[in-house]
PDB file of N, CA and C in Angstrom:
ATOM      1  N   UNK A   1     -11.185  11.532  12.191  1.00  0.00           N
ATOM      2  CA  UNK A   1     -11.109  10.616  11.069  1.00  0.00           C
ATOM      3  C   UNK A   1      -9.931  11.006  10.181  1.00  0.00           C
ATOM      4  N   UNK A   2      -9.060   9.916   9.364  1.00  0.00           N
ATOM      5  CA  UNK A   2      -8.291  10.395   8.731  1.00  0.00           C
ATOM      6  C   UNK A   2      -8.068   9.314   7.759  1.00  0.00           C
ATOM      7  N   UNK A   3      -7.299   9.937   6.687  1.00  0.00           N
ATOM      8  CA  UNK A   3      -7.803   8.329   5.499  1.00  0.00           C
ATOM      9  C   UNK A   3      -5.983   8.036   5.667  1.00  0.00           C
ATOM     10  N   UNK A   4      -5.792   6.540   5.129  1.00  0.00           N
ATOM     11  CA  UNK A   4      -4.632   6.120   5.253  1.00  0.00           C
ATOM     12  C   UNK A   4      -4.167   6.473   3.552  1.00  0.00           C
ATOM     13  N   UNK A   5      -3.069   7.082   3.566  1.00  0.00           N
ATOM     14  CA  UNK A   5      -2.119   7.599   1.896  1.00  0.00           C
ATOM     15  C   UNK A   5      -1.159   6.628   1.760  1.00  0.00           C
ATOM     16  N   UNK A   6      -0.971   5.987   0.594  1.00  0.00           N
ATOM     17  CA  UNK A   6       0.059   5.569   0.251  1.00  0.00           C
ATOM     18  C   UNK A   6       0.739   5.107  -0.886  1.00  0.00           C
ATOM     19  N   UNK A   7       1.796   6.125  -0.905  1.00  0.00           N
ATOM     20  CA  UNK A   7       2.563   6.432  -2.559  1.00  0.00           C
ATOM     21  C   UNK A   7       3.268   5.304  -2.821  1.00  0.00           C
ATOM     22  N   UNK A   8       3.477   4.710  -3.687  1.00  0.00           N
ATOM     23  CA  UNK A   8       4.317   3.660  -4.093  1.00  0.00           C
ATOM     24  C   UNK A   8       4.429   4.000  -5.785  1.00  0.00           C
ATOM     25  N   UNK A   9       5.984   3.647  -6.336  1.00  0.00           N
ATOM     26  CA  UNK A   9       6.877   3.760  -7.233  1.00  0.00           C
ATOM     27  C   UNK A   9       6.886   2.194  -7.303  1.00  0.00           C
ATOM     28  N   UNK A  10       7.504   1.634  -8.587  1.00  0.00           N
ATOM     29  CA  UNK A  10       8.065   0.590  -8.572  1.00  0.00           C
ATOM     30  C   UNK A  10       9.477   0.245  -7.997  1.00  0.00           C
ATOM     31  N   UNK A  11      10.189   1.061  -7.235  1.00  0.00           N
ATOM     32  CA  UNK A  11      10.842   0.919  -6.688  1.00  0.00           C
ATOM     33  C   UNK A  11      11.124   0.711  -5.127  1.00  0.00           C
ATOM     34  N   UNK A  12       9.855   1.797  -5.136  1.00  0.00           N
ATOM     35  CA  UNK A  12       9.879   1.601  -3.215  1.00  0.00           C
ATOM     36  C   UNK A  12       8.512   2.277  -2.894  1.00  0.00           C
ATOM     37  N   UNK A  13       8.280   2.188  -1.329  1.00  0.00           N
ATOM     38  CA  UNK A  13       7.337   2.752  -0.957  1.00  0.00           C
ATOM     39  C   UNK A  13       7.633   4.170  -0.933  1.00  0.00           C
ATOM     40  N   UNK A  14       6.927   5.397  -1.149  1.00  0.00           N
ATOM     41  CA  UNK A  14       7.505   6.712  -0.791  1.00  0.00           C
ATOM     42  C   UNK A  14       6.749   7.436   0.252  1.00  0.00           C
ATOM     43  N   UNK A  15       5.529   7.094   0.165  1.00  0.00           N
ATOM     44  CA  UNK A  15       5.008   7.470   1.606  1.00  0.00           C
ATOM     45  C   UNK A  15       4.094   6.505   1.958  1.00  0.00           C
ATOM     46  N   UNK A  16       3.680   7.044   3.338  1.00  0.00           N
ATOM     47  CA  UNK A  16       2.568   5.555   3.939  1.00  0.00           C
ATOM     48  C   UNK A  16       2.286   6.677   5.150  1.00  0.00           C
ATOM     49  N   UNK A  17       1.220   7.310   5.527  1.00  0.00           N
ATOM     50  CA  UNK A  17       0.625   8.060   6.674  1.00  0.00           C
ATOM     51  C   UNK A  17      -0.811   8.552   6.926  1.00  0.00           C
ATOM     52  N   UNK A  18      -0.922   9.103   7.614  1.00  0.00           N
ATOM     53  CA  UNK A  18      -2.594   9.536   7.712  1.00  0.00           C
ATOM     54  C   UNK A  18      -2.915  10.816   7.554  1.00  0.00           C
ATOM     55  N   UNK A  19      -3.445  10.900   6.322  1.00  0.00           N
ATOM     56  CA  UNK A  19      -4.065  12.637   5.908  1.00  0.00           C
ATOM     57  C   UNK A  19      -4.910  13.292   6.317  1.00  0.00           C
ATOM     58  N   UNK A  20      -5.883  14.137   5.998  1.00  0.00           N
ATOM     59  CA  UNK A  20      -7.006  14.490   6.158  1.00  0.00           C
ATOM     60  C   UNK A  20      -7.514  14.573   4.738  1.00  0.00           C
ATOM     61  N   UNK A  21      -7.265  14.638   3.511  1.00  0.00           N
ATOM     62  CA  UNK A  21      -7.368  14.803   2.172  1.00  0.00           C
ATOM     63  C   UNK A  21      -6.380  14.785   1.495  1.00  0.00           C
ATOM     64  N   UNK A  22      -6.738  13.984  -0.466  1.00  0.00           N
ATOM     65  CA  UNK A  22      -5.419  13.585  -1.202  1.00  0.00           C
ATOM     66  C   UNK A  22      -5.815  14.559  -2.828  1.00  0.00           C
ATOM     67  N   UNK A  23      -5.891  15.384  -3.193  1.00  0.00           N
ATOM     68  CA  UNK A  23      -6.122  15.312  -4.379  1.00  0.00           C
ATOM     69  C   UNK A  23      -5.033  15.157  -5.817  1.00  0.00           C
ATOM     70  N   UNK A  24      -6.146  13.968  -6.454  1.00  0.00           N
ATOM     71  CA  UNK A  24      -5.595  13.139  -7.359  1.00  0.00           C
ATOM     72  C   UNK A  24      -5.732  13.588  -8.800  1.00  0.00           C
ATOM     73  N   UNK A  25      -4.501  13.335  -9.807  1.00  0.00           N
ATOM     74  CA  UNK A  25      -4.685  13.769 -10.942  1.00  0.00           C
ATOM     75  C   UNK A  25      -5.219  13.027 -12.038  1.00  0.00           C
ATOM     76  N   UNK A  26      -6.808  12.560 -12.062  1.00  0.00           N
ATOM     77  CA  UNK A  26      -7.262  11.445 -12.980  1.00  0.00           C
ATOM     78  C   UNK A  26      -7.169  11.829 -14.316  1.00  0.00           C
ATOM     79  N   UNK A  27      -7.455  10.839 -15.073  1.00  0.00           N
ATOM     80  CA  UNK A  27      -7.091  10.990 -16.054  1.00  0.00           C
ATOM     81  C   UNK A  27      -8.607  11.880 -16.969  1.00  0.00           C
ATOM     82  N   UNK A  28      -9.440  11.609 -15.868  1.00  0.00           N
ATOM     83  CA  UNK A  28     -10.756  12.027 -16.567  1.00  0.00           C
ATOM     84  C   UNK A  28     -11.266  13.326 -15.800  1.00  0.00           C
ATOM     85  N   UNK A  29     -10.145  13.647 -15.669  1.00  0.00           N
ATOM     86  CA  UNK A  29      -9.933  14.959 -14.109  1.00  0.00           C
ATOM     87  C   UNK A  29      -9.627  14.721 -12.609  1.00  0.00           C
ATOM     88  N   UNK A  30      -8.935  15.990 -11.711  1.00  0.00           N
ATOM     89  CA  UNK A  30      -8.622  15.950 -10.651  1.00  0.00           C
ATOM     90  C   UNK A  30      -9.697  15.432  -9.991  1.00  0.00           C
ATOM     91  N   UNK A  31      -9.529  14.409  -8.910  1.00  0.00           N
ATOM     92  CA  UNK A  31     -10.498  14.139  -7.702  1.00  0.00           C
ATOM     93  C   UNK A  31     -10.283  14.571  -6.272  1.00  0.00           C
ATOM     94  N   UNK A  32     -10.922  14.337  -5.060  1.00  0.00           N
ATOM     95  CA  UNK A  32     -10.296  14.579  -4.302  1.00  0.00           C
ATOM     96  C   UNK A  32     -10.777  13.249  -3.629  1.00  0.00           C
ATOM     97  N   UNK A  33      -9.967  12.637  -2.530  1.00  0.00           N
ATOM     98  CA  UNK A  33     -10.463  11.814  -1.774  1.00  0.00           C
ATOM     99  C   UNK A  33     -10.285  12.220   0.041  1.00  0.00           C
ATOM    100  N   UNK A  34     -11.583  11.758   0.818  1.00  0.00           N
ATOM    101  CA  UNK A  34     -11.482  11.597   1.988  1.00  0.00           C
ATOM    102  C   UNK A  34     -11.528  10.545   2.507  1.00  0.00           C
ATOM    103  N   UNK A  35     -11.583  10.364   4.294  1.00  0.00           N
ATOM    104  CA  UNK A  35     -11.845   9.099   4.662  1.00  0.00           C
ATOM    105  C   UNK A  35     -13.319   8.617   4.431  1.00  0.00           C
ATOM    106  N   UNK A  36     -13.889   7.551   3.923  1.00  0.00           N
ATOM    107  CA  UNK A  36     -15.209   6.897   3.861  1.00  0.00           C
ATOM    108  C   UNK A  36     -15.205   7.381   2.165  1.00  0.00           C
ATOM    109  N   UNK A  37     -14.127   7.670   0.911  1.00  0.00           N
ATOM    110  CA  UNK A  37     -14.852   7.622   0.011  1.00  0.00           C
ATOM    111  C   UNK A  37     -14.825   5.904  -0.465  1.00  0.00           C
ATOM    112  N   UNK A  38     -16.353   6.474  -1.798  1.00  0.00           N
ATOM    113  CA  UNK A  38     -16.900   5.077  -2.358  1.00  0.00           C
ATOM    114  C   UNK A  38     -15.267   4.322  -2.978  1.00  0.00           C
ATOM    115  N   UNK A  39     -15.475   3.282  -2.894  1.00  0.00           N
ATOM    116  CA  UNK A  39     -14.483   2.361  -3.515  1.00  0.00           C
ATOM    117  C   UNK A  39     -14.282   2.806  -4.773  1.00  0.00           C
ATOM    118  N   UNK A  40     -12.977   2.528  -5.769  1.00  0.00           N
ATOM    119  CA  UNK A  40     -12.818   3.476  -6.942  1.00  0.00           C
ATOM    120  C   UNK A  40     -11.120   3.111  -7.733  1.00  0.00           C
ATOM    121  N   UNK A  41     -11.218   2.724  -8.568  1.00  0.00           N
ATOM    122  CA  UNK A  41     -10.170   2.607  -9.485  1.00  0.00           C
ATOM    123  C   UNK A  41      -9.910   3.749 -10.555  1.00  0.00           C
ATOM    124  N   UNK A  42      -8.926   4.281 -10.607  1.00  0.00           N
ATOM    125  CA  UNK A  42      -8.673   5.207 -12.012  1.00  0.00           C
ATOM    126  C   UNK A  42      -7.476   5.648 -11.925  1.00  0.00           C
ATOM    127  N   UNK A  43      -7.154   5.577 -13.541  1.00  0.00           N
ATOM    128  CA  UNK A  43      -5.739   6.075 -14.040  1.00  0.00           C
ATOM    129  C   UNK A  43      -5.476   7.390 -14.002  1.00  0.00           C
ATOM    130  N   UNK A  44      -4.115   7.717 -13.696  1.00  0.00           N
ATOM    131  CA  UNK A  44      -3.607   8.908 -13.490  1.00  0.00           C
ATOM    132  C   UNK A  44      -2.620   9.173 -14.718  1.00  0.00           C
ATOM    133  N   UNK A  45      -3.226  11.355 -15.112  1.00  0.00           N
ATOM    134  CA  UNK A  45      -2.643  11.137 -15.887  1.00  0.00           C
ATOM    135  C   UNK A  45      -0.874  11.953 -14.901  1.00  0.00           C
ATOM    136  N   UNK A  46      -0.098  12.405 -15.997  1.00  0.00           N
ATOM    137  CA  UNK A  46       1.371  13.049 -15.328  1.00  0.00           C
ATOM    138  C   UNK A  46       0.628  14.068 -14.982  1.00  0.00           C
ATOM    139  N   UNK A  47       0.276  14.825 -13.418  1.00  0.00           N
ATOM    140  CA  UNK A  47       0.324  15.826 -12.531  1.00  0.00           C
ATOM    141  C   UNK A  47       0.748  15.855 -11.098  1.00  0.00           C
ATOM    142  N   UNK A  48       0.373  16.925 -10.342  1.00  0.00           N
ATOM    143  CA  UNK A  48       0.562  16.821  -8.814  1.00  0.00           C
ATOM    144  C   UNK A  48      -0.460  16.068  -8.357  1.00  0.00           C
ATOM    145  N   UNK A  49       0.014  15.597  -7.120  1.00  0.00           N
ATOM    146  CA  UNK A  49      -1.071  14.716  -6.355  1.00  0.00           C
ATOM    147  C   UNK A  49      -0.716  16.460  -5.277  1.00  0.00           C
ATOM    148  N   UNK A  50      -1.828  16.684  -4.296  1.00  0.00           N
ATOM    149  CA  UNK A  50      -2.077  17.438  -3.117  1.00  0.00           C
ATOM    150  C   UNK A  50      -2.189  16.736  -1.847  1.00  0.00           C
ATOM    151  N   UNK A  51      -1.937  16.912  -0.985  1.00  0.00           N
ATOM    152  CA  UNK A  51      -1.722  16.220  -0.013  1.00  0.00           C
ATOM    153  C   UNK A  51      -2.457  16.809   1.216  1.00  0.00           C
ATOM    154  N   UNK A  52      -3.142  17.367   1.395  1.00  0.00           N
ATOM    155  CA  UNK A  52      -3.438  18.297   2.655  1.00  0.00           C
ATOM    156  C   UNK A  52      -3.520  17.218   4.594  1.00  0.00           C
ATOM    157  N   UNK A  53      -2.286  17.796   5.178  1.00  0.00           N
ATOM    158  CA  UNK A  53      -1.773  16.777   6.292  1.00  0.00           C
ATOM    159  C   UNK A  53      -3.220  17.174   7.241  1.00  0.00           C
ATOM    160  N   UNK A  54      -4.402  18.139   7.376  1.00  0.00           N
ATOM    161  CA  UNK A  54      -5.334  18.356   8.221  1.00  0.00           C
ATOM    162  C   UNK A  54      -5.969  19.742   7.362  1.00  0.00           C
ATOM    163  N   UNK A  55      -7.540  19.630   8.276  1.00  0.00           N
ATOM    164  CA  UNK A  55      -8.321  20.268   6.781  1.00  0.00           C
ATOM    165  C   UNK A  55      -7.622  21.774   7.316  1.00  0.00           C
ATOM    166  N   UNK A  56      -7.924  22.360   5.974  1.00  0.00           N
ATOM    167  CA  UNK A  56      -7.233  23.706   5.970  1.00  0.00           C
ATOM    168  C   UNK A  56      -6.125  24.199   5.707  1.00  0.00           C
ATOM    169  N   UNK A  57      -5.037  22.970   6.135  1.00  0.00           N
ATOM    170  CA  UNK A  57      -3.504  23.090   5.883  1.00  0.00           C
ATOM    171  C   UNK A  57      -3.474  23.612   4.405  1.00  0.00           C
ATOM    172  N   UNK A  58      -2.070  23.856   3.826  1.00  0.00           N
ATOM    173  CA  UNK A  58      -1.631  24.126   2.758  1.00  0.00           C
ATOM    174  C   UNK A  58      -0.881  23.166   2.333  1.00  0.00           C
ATOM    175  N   UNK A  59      -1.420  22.416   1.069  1.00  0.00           N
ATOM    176  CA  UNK A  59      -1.201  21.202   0.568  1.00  0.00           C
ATOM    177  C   UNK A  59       0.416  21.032  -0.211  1.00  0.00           C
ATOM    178  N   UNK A  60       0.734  19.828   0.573  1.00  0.00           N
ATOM    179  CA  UNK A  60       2.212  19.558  -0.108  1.00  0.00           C
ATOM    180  C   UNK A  60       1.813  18.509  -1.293  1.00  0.00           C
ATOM    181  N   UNK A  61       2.787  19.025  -2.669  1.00  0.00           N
ATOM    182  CA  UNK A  61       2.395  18.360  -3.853  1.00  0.00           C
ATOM    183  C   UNK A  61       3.493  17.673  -4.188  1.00  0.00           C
ATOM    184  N   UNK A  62       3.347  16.380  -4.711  1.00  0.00           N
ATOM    185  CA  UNK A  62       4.579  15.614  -5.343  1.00  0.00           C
ATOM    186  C   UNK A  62       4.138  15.497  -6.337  1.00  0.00           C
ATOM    187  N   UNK A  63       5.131  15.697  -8.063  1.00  0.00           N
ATOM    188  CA  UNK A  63       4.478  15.701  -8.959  1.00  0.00           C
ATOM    189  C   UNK A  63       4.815  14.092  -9.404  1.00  0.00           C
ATOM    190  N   UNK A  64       3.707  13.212 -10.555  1.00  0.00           N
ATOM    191  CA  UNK A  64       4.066  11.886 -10.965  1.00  0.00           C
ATOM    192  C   UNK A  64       3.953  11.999 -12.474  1.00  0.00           C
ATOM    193  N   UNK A  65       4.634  11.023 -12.911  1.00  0.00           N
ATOM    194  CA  UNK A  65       4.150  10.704 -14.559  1.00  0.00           C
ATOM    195  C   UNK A  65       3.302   9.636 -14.588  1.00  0.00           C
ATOM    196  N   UNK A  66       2.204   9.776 -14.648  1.00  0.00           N
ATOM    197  CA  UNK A  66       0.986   8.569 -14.457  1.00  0.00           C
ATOM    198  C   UNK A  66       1.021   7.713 -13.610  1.00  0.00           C
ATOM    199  N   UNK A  67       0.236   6.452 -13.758  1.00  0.00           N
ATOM    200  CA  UNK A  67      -0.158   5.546 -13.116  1.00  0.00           C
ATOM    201  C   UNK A  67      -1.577   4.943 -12.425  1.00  0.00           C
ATOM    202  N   UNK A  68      -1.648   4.877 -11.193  1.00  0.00           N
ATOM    203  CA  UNK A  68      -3.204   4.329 -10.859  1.00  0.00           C
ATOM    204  C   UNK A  68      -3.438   4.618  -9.220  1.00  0.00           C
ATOM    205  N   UNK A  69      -4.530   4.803  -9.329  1.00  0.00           N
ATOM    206  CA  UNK A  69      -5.247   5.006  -7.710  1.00  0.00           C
ATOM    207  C   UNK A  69      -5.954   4.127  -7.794  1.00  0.00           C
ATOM    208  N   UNK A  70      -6.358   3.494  -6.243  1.00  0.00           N
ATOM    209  CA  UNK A  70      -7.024   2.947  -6.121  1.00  0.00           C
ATOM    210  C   UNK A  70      -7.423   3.514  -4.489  1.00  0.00           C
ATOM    211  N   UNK A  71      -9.069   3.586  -4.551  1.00  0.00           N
ATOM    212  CA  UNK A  71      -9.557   4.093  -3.255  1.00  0.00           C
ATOM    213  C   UNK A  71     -10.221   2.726  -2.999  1.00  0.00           C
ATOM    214  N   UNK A  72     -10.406   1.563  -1.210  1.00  0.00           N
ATOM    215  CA  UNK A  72     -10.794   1.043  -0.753  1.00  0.00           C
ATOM    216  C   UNK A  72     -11.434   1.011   0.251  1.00  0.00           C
ATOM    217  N   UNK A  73     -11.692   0.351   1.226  1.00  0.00           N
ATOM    218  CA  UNK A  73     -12.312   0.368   2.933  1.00  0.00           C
ATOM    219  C   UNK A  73     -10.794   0.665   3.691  1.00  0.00           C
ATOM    220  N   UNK A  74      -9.713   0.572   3.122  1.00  0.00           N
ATOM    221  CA  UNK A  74      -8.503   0.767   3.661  1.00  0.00           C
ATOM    222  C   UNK A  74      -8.083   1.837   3.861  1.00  0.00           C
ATOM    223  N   UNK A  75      -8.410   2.548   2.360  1.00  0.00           N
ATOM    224  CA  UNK A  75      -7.877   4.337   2.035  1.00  0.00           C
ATOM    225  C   UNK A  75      -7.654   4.203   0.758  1.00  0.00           C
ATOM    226  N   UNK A  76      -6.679   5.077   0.624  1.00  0.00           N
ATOM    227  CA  UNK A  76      -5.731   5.845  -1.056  1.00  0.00           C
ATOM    228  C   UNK A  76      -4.341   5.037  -1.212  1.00  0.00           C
ATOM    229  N   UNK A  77      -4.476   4.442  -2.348  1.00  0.00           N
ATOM    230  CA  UNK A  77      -2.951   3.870  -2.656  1.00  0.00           C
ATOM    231  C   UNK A  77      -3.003   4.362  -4.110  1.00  0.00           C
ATOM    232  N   UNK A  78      -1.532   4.930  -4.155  1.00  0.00           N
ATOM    233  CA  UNK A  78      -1.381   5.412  -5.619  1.00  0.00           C
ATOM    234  C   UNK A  78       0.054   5.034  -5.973  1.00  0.00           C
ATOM    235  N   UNK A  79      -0.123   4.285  -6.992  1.00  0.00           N
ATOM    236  CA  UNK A  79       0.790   3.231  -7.684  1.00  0.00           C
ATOM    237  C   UNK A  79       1.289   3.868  -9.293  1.00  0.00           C
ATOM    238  N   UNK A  80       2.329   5.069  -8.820  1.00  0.00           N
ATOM    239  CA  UNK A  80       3.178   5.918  -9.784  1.00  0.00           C
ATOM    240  C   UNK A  80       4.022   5.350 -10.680  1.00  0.00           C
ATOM    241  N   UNK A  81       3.924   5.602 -11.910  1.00  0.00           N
ATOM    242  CA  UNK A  81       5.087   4.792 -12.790  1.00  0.00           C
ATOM    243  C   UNK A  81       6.202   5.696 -12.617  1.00  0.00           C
ATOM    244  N   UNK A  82       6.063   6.675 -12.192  1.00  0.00           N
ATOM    245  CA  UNK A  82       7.427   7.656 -11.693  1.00  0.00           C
ATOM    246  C   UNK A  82       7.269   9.043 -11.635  1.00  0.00           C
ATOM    247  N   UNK A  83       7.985   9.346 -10.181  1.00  0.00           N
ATOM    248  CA  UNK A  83       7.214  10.705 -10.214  1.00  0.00           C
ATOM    249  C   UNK A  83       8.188  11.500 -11.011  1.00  0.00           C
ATOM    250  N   UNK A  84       7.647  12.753 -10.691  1.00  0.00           N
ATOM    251  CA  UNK A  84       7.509  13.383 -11.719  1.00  0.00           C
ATOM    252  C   UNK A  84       9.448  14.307 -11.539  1.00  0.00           C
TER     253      UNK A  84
END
């Protein structure tokens, strides 16, 4: 199983692939998401997102200045007003 990631800027897409785990910087605290989480909207505040490419790996971080996640039946899309 693997959840589908995908970073988007208002400028472009920056990534689009299949993880094993994303952790997100909410605004009401870090989350983490896998494949099958509950459906879920929330604002991000400016931190790293974590990226872990398979469980166990050592997570690659891109940092953002806010914006929004949204978790679906699809996966993780996180819609950065600019990273960081």
């Amino acid at each position: 199983m693997a959840l589908n990631f995908e970073l988007v800027t208002p400028e472009r897409l920056v990534r689009s692939e299949e993880v094993y785990m994303v952790t997100v910087p909410g605004t009401e605290g870090d989350f983490g998401v896998l494949e099958g989480h509950s459906p879920m909207v929330s604002t991000l505040r400016a931190g790293e997102v974590a990226i872990y490419k398979t469980q166990g790996a050592a997570p690659e971080t891109i940092a953002l200045d806010g914006g929004v996640a949204e978790v679906s039946e699809k996966g993780l899309t996180i819609l950065a007003e600019k990273l960081g």
